[in-house]
C-alpha atoms as a PDB file:
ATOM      1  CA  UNK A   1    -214.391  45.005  56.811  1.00  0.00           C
ATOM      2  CA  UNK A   2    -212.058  42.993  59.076  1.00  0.00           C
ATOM      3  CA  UNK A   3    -208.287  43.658  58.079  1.00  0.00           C
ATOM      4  CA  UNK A   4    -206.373  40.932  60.123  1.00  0.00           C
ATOM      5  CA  UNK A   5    -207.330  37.390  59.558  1.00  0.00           C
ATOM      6  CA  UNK A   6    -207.081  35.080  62.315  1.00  0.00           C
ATOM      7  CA  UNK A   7    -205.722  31.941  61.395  1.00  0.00           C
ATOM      8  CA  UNK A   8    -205.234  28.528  63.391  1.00  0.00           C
ATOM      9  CA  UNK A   9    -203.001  26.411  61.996  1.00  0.00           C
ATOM     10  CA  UNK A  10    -204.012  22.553  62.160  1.00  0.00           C
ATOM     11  CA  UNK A  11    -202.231  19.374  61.777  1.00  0.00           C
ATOM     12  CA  UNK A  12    -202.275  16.407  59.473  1.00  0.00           C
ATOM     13  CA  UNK A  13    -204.753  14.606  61.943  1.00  0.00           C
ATOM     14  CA  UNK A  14    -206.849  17.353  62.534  1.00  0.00           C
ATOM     15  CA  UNK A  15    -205.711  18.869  66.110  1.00  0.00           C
ATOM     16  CA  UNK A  16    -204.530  22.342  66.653  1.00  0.00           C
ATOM     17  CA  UNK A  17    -200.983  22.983  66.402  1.00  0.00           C
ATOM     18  CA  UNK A  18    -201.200  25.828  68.751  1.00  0.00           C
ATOM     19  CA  UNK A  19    -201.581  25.306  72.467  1.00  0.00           C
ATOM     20  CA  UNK A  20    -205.479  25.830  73.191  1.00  0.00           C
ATOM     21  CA  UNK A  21    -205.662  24.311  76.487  1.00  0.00           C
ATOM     22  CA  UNK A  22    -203.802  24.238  79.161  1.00  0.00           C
ATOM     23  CA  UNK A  23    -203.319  21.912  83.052  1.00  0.00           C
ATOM     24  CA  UNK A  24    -201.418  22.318  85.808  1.00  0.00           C
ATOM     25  CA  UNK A  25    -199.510  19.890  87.322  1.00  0.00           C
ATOM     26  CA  UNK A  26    -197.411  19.228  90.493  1.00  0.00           C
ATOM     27  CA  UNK A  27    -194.685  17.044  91.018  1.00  0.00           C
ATOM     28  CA  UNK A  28    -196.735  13.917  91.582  1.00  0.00           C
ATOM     29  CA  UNK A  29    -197.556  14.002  88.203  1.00  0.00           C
ATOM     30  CA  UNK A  30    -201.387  12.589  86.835  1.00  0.00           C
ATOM     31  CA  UNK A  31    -203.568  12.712  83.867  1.00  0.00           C
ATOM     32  CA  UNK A  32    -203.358  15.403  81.577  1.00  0.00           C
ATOM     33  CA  UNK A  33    -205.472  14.695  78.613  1.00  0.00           C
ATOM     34  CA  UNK A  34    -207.179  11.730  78.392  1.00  0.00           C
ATOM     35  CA  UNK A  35    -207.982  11.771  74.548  1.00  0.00           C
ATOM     36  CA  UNK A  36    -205.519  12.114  71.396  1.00  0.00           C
ATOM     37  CA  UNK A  37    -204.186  15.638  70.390  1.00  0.00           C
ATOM     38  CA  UNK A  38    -200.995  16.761  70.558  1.00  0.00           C
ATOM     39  CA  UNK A  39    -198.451  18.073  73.787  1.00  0.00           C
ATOM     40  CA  UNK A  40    -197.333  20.966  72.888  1.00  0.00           C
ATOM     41  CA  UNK A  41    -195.117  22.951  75.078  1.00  0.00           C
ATOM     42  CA  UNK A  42    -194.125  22.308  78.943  1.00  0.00           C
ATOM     43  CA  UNK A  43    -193.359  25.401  81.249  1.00  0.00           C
ATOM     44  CA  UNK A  44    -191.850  24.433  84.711  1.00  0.00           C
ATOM     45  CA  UNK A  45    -193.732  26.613  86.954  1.00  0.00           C
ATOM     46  CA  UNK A  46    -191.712  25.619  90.501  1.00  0.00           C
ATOM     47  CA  UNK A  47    -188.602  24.010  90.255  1.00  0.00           C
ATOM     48  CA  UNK A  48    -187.520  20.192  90.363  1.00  0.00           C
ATOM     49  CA  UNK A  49    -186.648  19.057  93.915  1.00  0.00           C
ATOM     50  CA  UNK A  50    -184.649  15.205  94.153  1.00  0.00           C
ATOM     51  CA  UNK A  51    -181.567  13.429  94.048  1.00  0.00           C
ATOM     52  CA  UNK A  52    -181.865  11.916  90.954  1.00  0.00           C
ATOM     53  CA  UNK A  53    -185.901  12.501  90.014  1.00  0.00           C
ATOM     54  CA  UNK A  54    -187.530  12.526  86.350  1.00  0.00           C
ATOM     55  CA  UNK A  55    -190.700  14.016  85.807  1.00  0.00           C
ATOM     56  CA  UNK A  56    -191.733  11.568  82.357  1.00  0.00           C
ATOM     57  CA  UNK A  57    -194.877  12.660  79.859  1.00  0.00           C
ATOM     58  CA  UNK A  58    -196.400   9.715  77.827  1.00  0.00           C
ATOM     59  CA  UNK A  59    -198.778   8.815  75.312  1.00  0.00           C
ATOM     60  CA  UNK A  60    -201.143   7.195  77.788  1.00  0.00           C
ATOM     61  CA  UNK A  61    -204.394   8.252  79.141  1.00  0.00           C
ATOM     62  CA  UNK A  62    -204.060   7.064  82.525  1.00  0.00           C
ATOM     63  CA  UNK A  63    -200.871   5.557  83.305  1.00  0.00           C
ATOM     64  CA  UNK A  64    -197.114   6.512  83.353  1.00  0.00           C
ATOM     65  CA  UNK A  65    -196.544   3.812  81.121  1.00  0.00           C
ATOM     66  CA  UNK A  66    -196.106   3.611  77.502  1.00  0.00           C
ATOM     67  CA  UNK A  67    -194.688   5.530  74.627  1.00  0.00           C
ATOM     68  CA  UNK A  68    -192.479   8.296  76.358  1.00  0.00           C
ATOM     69  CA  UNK A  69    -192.667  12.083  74.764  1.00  0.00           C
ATOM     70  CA  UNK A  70    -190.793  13.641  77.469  1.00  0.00           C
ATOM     71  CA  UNK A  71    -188.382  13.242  80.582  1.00  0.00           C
ATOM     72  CA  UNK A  72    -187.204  16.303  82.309  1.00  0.00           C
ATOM     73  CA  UNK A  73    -184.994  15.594  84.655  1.00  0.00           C
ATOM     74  CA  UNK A  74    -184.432  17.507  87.660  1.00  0.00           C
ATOM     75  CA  UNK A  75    -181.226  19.485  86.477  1.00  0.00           C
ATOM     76  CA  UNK A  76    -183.267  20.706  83.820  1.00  0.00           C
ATOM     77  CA  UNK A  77    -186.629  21.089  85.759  1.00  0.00           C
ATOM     78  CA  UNK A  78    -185.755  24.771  86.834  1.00  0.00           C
ATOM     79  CA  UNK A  79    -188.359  27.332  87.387  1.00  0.00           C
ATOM     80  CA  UNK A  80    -188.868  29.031  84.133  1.00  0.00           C
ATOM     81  CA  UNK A  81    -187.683  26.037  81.778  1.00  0.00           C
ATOM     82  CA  UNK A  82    -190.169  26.031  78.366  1.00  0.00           C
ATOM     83  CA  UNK A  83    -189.787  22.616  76.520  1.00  0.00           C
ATOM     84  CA  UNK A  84    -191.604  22.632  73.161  1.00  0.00           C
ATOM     85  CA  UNK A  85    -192.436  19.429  71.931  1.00  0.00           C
ATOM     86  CA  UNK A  86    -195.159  19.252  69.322  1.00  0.00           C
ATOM     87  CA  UNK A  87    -195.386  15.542  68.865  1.00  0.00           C
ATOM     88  CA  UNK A  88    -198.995  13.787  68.795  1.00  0.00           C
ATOM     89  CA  UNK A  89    -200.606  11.927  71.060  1.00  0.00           C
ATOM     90  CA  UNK A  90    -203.076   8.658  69.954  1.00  0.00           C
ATOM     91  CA  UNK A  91    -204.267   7.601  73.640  1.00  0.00           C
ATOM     92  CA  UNK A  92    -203.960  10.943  75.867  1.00  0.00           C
ATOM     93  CA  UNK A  93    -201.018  12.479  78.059  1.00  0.00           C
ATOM     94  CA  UNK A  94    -200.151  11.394  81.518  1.00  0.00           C
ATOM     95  CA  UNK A  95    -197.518  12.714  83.639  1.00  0.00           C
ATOM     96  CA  UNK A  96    -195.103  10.160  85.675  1.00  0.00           C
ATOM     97  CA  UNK A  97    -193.262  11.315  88.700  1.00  0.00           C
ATOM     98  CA  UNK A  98    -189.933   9.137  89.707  1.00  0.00           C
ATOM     99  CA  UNK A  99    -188.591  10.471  92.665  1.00  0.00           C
ATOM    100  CA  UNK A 100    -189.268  14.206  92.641  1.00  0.00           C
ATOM    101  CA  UNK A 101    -189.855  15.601  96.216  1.00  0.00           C
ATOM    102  CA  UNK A 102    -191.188  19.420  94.765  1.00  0.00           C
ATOM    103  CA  UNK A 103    -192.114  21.098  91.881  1.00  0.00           C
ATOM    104  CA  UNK A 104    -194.622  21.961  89.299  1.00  0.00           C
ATOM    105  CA  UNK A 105    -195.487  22.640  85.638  1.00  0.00           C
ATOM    106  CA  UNK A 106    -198.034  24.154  83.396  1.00  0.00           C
ATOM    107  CA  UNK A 107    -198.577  22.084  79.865  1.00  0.00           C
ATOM    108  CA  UNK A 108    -199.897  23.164  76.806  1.00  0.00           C
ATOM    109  CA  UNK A 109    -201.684  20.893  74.489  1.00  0.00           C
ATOM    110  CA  UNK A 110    -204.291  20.436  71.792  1.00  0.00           C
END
């Protein structure tokens, strides 16, 4: 008889509340899910490169336009920066760049 349960905690809308999927993303930004859910944690993989350049996450399927979840600008974009955000997403999550020159990110979502 199994003695550990495994448990995955949901939210009120259904989606996992735990980061089950993840995408990759360089500084040019682009679609990262392109149905509701929930983004969940961003890891910057390879830091921010700019003058004055925003990386931006909306709730948008396939524009950087829209309800914004997160800006990380590039004082904050360094290499090993985790930003948890937990905050659900209706129409998907798209990724806009505005004047980044370098860098990535990894983002987890549901």
């Amino acid at each position: 008889m199994a003695k550990d349960w495994i448990i995955t905690p949901y939210d009120d809308n259904g989606y996992c509340s735990v980061a089950r999927l993840t995408n990759t993303l360089t500084y040019t930004g682009g679609v990262v899910s392109a149905s509701a859910g929930r983004l969940l944690k961003v890891t910057v993989t390879t830091a921010f490169v700019g003058a004055s350049g925003v990386l931006t996450f909306y709730d948008n399927a396939g524009a950087a336009s829209g309800t914004p979840l997160l800006a990380i600008p590039v004082a904050q974009g360094v290499s090993g920066a985790v930003f948890t955000i937990d905050l659900p997403v209706v129409n998907g999550i798209f990724a806009g760049n505005a004047s980044l020159t370098a860098g990535g990110v990894t983002v987890g979502y549901a």
